[in-house]
Protein backbone atom coordinates (compact mmCIF):
# COMPACT_ATOMS: atom_id res chain seq x y z
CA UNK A 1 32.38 2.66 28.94
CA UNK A 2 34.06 0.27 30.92
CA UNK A 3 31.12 -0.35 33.06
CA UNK A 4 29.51 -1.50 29.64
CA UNK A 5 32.08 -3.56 28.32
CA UNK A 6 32.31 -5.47 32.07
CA UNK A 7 28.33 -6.04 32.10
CA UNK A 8 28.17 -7.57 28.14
CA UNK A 9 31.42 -9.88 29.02
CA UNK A 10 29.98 -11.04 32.17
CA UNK A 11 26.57 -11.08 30.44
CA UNK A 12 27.64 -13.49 27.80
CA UNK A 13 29.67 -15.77 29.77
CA UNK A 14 26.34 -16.33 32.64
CA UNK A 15 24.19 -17.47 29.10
CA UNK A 16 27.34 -19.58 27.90
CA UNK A 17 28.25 -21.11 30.68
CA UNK A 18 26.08 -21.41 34.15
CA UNK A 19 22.39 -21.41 31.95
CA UNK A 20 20.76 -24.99 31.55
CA UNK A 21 19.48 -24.50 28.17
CA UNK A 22 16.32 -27.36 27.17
CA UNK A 23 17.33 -30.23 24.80
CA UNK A 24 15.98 -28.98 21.24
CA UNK A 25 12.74 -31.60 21.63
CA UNK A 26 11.86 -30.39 24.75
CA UNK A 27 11.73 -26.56 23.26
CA UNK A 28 9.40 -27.87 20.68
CA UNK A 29 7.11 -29.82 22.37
CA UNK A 30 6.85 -26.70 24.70
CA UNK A 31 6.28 -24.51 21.78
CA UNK A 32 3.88 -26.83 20.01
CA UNK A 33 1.41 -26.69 23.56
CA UNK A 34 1.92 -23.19 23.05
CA UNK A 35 0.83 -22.79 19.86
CA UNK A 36 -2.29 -24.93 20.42
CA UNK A 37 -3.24 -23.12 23.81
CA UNK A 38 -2.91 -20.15 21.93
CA UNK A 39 -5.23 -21.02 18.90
CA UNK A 40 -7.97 -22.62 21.75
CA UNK A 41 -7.71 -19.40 23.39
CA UNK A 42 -8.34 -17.37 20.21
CA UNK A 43 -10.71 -19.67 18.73
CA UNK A 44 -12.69 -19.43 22.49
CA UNK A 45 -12.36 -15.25 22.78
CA UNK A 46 -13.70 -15.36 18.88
CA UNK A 47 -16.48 -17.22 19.89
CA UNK A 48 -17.43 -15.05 22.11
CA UNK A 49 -17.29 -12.03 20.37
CA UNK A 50 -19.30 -13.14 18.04
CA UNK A 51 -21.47 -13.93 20.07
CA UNK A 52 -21.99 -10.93 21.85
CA UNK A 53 -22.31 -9.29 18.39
CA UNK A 54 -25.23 -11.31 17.29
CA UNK A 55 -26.90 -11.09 20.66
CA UNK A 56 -26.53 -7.48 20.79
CA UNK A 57 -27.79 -6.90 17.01
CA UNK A 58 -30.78 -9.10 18.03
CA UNK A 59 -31.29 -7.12 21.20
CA UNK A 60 -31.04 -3.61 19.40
CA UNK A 61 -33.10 -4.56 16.64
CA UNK A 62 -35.98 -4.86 19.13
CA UNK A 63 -36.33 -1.64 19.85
């Protein structure tokens, strides 16, 4: 248990004390850049699916 206790204590004081934490704009900018990679990329893999749906209907329905 001790073990435990020792890893938690020096745990919290490496993320209290020797981390740089970002200033609070530079988090959000980062998470706004984020965010809008994120919708691109799901707006782009959306896209595509439906595009490979429609081409596929169109390709079945030929036969």
């Amino acid at each position: 248990m001790e073990k435990i206790t020792s890893f938690f204590k020096a745990s919290w004081e490496e993320i209290t004390q020797h981390v740089t934490w970002p200033p609070f704009g530079e988090l959000q900018s980062n998470t706004t850049l984020v965010l809008v990679g994120s919708l691109i990329f799901a707006f782009v893999v959306g896209l595509m699916d439906f595009l490979f749906e429609n081409v596929l209907n169109l390709f079945y329905q030929t036969f």
